[in-house]
PDB file of N, CA and C in Angstrom:
ATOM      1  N   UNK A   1      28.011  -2.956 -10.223  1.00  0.00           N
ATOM      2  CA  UNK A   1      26.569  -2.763 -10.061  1.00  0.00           C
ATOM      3  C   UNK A   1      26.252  -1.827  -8.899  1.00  0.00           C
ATOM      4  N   UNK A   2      25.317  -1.183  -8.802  1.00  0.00           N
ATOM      5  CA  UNK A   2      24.704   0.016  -7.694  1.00  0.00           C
ATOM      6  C   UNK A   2      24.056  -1.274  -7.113  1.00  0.00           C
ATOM      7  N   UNK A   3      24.417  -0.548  -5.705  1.00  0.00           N
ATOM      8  CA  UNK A   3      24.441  -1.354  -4.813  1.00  0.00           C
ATOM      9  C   UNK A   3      23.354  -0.427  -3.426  1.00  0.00           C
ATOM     10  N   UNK A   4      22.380  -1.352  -3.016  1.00  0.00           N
ATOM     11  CA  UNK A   4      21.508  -0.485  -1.626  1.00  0.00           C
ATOM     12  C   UNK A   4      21.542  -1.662  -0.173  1.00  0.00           C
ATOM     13  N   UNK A   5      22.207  -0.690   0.794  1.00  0.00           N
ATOM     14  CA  UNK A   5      22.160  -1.776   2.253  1.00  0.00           C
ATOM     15  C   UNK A   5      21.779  -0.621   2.853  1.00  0.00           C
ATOM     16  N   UNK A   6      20.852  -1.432   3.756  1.00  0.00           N
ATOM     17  CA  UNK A   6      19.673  -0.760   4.496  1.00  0.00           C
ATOM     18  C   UNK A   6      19.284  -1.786   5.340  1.00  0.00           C
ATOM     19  N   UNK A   7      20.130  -1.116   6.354  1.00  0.00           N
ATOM     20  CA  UNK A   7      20.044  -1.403   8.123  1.00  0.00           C
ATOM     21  C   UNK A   7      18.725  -1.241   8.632  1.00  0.00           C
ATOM     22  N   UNK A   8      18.178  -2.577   9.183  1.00  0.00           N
ATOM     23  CA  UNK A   8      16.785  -2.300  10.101  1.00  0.00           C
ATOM     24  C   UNK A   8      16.820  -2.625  11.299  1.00  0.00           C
ATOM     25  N   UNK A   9      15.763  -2.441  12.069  1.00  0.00           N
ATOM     26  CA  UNK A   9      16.030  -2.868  13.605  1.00  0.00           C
ATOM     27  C   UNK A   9      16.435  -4.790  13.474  1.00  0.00           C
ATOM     28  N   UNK A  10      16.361  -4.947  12.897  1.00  0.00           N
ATOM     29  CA  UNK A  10      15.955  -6.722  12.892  1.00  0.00           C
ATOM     30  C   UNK A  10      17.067  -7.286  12.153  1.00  0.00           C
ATOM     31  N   UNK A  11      16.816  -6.748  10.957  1.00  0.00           N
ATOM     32  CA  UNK A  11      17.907  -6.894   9.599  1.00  0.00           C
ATOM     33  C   UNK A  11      18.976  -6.329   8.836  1.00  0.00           C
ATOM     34  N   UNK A  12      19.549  -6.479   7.939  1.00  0.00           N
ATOM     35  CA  UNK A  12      20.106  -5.950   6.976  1.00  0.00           C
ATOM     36  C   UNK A  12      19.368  -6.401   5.812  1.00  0.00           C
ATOM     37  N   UNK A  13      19.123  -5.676   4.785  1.00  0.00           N
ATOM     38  CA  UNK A  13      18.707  -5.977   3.258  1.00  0.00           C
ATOM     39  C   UNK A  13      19.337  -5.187   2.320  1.00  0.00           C
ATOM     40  N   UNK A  14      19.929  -6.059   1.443  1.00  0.00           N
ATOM     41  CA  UNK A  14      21.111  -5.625   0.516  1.00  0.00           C
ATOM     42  C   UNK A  14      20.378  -6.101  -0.972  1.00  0.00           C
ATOM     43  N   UNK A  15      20.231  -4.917  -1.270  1.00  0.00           N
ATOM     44  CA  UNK A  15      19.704  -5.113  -3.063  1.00  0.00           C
ATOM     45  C   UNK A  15      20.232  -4.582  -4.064  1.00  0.00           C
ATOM     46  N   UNK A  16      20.997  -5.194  -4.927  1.00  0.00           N
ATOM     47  CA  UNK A  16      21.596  -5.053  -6.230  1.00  0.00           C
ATOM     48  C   UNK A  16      20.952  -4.910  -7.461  1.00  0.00           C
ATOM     49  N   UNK A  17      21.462  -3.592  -8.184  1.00  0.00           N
ATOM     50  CA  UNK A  17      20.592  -3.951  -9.262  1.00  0.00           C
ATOM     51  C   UNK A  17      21.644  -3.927 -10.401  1.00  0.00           C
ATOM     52  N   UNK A  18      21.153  -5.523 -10.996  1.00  0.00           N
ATOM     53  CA  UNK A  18      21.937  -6.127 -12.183  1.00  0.00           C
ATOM     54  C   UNK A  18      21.440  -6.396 -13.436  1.00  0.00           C
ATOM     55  N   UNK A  19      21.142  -5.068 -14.309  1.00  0.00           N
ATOM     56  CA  UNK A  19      20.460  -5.610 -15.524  1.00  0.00           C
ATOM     57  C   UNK A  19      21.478  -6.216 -16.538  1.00  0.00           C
ATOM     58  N   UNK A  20      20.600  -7.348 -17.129  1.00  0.00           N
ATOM     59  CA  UNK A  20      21.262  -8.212 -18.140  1.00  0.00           C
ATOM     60  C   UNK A  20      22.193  -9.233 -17.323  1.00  0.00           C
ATOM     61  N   UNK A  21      22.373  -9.943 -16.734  1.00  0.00           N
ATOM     62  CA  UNK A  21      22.900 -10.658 -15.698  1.00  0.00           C
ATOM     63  C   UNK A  21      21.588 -11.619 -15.608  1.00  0.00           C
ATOM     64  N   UNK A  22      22.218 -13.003 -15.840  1.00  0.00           N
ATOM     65  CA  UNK A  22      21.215 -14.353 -15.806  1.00  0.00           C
ATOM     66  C   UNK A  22      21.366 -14.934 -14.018  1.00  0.00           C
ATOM     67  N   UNK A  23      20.363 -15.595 -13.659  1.00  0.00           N
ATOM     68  CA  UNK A  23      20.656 -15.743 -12.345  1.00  0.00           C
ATOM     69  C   UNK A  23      21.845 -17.000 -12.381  1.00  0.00           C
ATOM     70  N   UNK A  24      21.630 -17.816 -13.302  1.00  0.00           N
ATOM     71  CA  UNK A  24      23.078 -18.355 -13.142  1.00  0.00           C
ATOM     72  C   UNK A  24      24.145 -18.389 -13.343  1.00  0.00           C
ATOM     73  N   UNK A  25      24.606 -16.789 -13.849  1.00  0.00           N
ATOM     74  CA  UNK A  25      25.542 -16.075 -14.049  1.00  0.00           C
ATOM     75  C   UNK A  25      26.206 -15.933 -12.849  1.00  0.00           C
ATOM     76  N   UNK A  26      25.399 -15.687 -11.554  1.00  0.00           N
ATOM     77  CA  UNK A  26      25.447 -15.191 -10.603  1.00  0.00           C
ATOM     78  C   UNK A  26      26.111 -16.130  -9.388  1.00  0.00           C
ATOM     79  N   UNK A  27      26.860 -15.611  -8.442  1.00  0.00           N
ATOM     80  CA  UNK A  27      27.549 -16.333  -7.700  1.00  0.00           C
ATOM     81  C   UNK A  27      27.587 -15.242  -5.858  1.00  0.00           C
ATOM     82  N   UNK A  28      26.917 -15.678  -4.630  1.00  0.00           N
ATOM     83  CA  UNK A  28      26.536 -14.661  -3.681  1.00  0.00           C
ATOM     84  C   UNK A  28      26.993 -15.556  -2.893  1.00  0.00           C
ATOM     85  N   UNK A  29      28.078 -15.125  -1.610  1.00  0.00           N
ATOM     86  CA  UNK A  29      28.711 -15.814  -0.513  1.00  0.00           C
ATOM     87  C   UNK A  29      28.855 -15.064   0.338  1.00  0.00           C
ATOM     88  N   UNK A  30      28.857 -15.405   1.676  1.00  0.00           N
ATOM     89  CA  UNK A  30      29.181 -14.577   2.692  1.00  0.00           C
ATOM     90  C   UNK A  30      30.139 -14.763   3.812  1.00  0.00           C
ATOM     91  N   UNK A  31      30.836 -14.538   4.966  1.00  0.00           N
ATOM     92  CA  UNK A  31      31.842 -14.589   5.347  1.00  0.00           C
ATOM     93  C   UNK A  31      31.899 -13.875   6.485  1.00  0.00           C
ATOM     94  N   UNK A  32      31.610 -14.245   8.022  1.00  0.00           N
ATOM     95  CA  UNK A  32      31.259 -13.694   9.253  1.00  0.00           C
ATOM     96  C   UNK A  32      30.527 -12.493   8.693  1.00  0.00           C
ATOM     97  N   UNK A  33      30.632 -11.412   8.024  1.00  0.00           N
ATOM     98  CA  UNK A  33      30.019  -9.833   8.237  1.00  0.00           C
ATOM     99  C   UNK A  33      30.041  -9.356   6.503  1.00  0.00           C
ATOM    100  N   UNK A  34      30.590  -9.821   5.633  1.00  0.00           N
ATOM    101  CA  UNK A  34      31.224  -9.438   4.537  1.00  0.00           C
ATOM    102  C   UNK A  34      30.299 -10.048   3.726  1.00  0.00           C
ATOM    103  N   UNK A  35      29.588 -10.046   2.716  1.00  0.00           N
ATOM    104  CA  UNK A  35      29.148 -10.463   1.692  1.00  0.00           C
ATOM    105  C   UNK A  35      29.958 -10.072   0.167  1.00  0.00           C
ATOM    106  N   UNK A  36      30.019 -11.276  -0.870  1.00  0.00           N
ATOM    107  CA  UNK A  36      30.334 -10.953  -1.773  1.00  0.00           C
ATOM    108  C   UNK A  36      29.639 -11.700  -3.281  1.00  0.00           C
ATOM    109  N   UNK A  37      29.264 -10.657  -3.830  1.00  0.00           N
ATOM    110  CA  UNK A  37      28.409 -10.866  -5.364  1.00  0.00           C
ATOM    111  C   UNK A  37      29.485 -11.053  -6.418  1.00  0.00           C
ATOM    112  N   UNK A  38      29.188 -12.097  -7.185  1.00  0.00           N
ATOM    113  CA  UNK A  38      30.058 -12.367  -8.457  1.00  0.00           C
ATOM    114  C   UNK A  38      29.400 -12.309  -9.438  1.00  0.00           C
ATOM    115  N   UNK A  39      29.591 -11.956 -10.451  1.00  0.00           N
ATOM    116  CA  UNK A  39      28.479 -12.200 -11.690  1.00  0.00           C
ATOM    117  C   UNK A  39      29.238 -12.268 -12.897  1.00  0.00           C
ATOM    118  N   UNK A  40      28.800 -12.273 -13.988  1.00  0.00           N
ATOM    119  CA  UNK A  40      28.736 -12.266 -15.572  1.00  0.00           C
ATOM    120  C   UNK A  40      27.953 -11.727 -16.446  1.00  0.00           C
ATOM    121  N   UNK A  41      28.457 -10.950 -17.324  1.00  0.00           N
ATOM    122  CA  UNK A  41      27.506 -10.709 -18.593  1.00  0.00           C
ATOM    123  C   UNK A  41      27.852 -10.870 -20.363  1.00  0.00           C
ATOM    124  N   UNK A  42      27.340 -11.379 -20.622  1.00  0.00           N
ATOM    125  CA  UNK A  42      27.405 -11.493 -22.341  1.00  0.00           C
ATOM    126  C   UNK A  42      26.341 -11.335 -23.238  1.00  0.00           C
ATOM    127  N   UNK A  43      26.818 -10.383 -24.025  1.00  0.00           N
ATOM    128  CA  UNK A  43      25.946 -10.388 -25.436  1.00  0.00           C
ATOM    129  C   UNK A  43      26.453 -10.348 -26.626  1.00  0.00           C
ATOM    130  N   UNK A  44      25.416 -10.784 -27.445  1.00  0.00           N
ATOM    131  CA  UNK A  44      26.029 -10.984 -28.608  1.00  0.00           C
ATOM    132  C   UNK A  44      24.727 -10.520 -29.651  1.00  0.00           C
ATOM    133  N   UNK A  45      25.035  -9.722 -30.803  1.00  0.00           N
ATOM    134  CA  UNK A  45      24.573  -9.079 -31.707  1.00  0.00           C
ATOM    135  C   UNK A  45      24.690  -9.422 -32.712  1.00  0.00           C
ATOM    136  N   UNK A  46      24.028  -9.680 -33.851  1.00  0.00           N
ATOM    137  CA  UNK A  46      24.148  -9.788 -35.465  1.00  0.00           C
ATOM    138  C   UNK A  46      23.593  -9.324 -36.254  1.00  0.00           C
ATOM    139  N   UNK A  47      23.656  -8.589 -36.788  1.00  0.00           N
ATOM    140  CA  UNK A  47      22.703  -7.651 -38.422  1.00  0.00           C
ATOM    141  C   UNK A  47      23.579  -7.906 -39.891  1.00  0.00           C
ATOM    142  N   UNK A  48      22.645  -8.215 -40.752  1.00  0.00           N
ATOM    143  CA  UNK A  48      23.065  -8.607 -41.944  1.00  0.00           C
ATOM    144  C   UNK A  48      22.238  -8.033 -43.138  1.00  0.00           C
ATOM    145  N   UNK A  49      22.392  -6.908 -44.364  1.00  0.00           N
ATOM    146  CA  UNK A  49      21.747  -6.311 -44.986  1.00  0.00           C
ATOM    147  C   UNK A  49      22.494  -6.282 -46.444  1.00  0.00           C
ATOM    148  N   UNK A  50      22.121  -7.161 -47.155  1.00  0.00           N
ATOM    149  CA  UNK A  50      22.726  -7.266 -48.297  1.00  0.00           C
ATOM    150  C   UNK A  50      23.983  -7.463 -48.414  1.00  0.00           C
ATOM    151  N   UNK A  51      25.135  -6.520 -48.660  1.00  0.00           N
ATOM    152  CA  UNK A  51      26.565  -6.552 -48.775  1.00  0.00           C
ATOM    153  C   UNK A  51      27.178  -6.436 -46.775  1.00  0.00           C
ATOM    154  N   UNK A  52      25.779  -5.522 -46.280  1.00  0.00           N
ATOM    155  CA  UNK A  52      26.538  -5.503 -45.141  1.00  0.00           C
ATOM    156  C   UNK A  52      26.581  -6.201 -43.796  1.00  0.00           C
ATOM    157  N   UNK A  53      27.598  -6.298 -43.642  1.00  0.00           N
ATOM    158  CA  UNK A  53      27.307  -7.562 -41.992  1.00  0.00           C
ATOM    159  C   UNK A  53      27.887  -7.020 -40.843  1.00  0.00           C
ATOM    160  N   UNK A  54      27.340  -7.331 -39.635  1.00  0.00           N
ATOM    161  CA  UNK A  54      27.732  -6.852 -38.649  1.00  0.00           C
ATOM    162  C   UNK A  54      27.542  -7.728 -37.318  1.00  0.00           C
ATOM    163  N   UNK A  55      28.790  -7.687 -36.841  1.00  0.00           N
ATOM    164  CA  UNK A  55      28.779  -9.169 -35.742  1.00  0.00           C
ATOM    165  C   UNK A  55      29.190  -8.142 -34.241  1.00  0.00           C
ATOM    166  N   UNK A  56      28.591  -8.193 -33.512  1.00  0.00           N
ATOM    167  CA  UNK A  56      29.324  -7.661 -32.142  1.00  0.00           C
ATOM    168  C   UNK A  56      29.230  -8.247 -30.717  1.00  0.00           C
ATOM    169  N   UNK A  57      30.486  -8.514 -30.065  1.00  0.00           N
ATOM    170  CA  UNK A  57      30.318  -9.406 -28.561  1.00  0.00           C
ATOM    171  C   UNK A  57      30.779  -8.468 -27.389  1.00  0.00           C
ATOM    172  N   UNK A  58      29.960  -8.887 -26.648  1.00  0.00           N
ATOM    173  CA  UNK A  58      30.358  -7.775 -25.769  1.00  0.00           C
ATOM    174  C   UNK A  58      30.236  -9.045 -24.394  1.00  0.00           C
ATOM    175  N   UNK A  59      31.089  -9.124 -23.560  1.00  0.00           N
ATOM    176  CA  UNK A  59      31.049  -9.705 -22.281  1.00  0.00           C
ATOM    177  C   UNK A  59      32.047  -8.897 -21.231  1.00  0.00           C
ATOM    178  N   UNK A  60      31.697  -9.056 -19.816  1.00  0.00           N
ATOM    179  CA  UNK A  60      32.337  -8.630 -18.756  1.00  0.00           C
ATOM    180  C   UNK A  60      31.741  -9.634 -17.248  1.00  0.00           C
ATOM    181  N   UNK A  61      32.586  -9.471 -16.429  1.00  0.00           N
ATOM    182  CA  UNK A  61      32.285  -9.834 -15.286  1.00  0.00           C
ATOM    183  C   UNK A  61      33.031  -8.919 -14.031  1.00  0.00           C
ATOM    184  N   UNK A  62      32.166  -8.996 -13.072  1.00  0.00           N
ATOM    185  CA  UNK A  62      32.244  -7.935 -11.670  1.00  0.00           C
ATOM    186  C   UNK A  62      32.523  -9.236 -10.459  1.00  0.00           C
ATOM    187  N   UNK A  63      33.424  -8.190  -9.563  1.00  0.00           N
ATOM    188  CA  UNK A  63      32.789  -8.866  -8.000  1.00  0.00           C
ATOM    189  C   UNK A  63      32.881  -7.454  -7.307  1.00  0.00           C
ATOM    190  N   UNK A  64      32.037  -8.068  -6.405  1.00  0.00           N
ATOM    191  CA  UNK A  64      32.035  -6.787  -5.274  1.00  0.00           C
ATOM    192  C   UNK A  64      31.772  -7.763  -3.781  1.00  0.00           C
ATOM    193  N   UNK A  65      32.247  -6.661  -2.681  1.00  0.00           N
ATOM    194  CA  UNK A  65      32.475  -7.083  -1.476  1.00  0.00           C
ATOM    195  C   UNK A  65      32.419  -6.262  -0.697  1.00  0.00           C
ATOM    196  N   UNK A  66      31.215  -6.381   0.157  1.00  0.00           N
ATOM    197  CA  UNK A  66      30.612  -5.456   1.128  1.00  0.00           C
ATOM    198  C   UNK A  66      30.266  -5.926   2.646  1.00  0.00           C
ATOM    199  N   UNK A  67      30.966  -4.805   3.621  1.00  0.00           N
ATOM    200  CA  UNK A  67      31.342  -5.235   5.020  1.00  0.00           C
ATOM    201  C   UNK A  67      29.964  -4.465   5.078  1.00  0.00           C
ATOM    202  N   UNK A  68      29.279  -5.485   6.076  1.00  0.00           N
ATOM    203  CA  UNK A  68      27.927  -5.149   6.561  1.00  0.00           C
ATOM    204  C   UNK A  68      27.699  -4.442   7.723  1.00  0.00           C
ATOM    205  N   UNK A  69      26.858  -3.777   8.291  1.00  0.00           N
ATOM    206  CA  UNK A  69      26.838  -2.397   8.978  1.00  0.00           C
ATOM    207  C   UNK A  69      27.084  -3.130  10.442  1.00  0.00           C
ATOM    208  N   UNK A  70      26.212  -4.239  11.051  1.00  0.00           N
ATOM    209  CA  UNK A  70      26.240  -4.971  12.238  1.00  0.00           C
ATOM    210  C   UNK A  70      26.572  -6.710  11.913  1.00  0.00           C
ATOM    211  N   UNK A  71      26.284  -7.119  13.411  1.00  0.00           N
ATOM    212  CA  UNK A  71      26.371  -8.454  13.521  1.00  0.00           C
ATOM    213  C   UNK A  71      25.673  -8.987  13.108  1.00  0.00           C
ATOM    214  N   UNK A  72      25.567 -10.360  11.778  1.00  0.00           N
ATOM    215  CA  UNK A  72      24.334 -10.804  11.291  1.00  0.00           C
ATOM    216  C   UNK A  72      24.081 -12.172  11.174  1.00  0.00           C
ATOM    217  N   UNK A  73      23.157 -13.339  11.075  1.00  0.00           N
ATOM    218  CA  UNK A  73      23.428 -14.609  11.198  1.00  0.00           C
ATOM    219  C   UNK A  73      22.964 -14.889   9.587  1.00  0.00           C
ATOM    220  N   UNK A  74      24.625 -15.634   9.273  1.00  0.00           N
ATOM    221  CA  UNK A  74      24.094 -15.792   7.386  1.00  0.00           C
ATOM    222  C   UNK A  74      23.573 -16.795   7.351  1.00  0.00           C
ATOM    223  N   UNK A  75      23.449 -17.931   8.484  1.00  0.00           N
ATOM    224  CA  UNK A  75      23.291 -19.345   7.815  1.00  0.00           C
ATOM    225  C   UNK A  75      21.483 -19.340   7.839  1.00  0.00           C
ATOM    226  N   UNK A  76      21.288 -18.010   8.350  1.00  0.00           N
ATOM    227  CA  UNK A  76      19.544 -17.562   7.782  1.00  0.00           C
ATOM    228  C   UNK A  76      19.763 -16.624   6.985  1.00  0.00           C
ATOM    229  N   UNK A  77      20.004 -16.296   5.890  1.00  0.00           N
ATOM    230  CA  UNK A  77      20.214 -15.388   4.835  1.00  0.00           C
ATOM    231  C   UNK A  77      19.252 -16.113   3.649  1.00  0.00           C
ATOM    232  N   UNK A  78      18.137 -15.145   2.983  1.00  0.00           N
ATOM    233  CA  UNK A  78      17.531 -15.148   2.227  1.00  0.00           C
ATOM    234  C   UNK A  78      17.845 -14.838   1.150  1.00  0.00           C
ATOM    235  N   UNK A  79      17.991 -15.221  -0.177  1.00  0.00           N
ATOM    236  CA  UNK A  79      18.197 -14.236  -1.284  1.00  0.00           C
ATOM    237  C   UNK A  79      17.321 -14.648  -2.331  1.00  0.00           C
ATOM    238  N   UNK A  80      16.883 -13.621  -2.796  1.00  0.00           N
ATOM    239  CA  UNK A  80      15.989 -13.476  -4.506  1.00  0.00           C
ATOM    240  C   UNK A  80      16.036 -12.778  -5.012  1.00  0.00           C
ATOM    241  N   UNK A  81      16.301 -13.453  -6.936  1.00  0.00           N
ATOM    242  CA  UNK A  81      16.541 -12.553  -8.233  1.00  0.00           C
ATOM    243  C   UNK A  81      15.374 -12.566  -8.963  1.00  0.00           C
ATOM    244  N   UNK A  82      14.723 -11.165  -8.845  1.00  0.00           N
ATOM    245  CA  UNK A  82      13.479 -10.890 -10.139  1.00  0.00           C
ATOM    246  C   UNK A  82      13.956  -9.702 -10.627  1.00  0.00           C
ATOM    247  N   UNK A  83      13.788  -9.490 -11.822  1.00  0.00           N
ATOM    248  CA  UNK A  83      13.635  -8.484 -13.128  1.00  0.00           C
ATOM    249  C   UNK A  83      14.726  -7.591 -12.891  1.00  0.00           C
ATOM    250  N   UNK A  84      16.401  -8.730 -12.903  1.00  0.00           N
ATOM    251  CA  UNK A  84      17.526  -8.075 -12.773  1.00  0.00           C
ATOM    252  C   UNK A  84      17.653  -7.664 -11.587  1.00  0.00           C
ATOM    253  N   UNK A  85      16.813  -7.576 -10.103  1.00  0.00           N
ATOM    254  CA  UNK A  85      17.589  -7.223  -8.955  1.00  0.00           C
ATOM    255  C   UNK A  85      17.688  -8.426  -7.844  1.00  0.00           C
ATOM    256  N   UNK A  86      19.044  -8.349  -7.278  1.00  0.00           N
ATOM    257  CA  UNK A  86      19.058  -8.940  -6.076  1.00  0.00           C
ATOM    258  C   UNK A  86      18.622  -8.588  -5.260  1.00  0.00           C
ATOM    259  N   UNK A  87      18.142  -9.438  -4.199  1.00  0.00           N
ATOM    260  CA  UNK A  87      18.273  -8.848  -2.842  1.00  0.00           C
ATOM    261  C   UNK A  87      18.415  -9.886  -1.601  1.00  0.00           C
ATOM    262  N   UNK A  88      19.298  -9.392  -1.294  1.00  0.00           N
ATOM    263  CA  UNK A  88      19.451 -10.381   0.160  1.00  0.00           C
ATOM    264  C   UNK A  88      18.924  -9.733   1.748  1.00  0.00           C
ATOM    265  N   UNK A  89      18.444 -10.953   2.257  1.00  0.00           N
ATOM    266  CA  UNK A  89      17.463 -10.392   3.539  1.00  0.00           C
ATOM    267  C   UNK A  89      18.502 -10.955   4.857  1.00  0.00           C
ATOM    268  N   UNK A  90      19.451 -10.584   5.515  1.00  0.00           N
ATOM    269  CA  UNK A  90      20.110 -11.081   6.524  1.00  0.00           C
ATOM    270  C   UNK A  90      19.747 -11.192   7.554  1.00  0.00           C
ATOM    271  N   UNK A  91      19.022 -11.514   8.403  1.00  0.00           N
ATOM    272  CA  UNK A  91      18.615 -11.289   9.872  1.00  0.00           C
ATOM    273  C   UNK A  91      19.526 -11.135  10.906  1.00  0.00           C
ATOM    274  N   UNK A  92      19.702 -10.053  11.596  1.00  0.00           N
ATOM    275  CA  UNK A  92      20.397  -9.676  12.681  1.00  0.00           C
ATOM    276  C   UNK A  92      20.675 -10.535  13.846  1.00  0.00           C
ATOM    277  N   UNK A  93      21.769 -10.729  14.679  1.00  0.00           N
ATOM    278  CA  UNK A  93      21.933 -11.774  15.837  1.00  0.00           C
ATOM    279  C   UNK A  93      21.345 -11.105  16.989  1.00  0.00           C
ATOM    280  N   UNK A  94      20.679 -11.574  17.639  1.00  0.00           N
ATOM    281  CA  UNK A  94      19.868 -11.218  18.841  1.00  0.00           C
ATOM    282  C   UNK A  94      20.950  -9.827  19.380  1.00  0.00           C
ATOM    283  N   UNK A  95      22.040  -9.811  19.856  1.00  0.00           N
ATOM    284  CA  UNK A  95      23.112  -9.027  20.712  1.00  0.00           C
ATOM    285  C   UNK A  95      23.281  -7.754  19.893  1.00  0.00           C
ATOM    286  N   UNK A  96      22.750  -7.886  18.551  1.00  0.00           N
ATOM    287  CA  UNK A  96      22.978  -6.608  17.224  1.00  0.00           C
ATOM    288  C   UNK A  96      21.734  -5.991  17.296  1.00  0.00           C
ATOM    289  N   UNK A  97      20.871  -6.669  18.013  1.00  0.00           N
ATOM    290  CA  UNK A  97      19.581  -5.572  17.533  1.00  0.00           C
ATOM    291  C   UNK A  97      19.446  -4.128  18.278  1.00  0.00           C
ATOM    292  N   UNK A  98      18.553  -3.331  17.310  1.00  0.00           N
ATOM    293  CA  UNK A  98      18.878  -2.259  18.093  1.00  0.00           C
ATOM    294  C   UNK A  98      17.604  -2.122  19.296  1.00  0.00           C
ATOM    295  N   UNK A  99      18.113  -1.351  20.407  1.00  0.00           N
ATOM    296  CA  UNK A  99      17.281  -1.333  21.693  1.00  0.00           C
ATOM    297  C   UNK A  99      17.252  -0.243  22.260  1.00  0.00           C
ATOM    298  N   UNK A 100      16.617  -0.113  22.839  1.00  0.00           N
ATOM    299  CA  UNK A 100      16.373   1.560  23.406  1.00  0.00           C
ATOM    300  C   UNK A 100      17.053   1.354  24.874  1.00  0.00           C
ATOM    301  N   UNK A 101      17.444   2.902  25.635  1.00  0.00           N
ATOM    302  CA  UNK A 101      18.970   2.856  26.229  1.00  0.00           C
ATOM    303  C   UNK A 101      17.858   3.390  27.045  1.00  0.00           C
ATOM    304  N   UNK A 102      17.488   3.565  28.578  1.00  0.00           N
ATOM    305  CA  UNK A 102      16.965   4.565  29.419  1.00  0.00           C
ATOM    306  C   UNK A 102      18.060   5.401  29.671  1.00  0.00           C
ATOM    307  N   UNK A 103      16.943   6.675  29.883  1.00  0.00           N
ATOM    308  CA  UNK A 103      18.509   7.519  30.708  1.00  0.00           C
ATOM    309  C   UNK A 103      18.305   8.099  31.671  1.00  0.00           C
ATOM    310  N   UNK A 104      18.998   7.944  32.636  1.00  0.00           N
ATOM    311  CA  UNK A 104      18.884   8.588  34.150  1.00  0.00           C
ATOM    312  C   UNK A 104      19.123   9.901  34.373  1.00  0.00           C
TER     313      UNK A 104
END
């Protein structure tokens, strides 16, 4: 799946887009800095026209695993699936945020 992470001062937000993928297909874990998406897909087809018939299945499944840009706290990690996309909202650890440097 195409995959978007996009570093903010505050956060990370990581949005997947998974068409045809049921949300409980779906399987999202994370791991100090690393996040990883599991999923599934299946379909199944049938047409039938007099003499002719036609049956077709099609299934697959993905993982993916993505090292995140900074330091982030997962056990506040947000995630929501609408109209085939993920997205996860990570909030940054205080020591990761970004800050402005003076310069002498």
């Amino acid at each position: 799946p195409r995959v978007d992470i996009i570093n903010r001062d505050h956060e990370v937000i990581l949005r997947a887009q998974l068409p045809g993928v049921d949300k409980n297909d779906l399987d999202v874990s994370m791991n100090d800095d690393t996040v990883t998406i599991k999923g599934q897909t299946s379909h199944e087809e049938e047409e039938e026209h007099g003499d002719y018939y036609r049956h077709e299945c099609s299934s697959g499944s993905f993982t993916r695993t993505f090292v995140l840009p900074s330091n982030v706290d997962g056990s506040k990690a947000k995630a929501t699936f609408k109209n085939g996309i993920l997205e996860l909202t990570i909030p940054k650890n205080e020591e990761s945020k970004c800050r402005s440097i003076q310069i002498d």
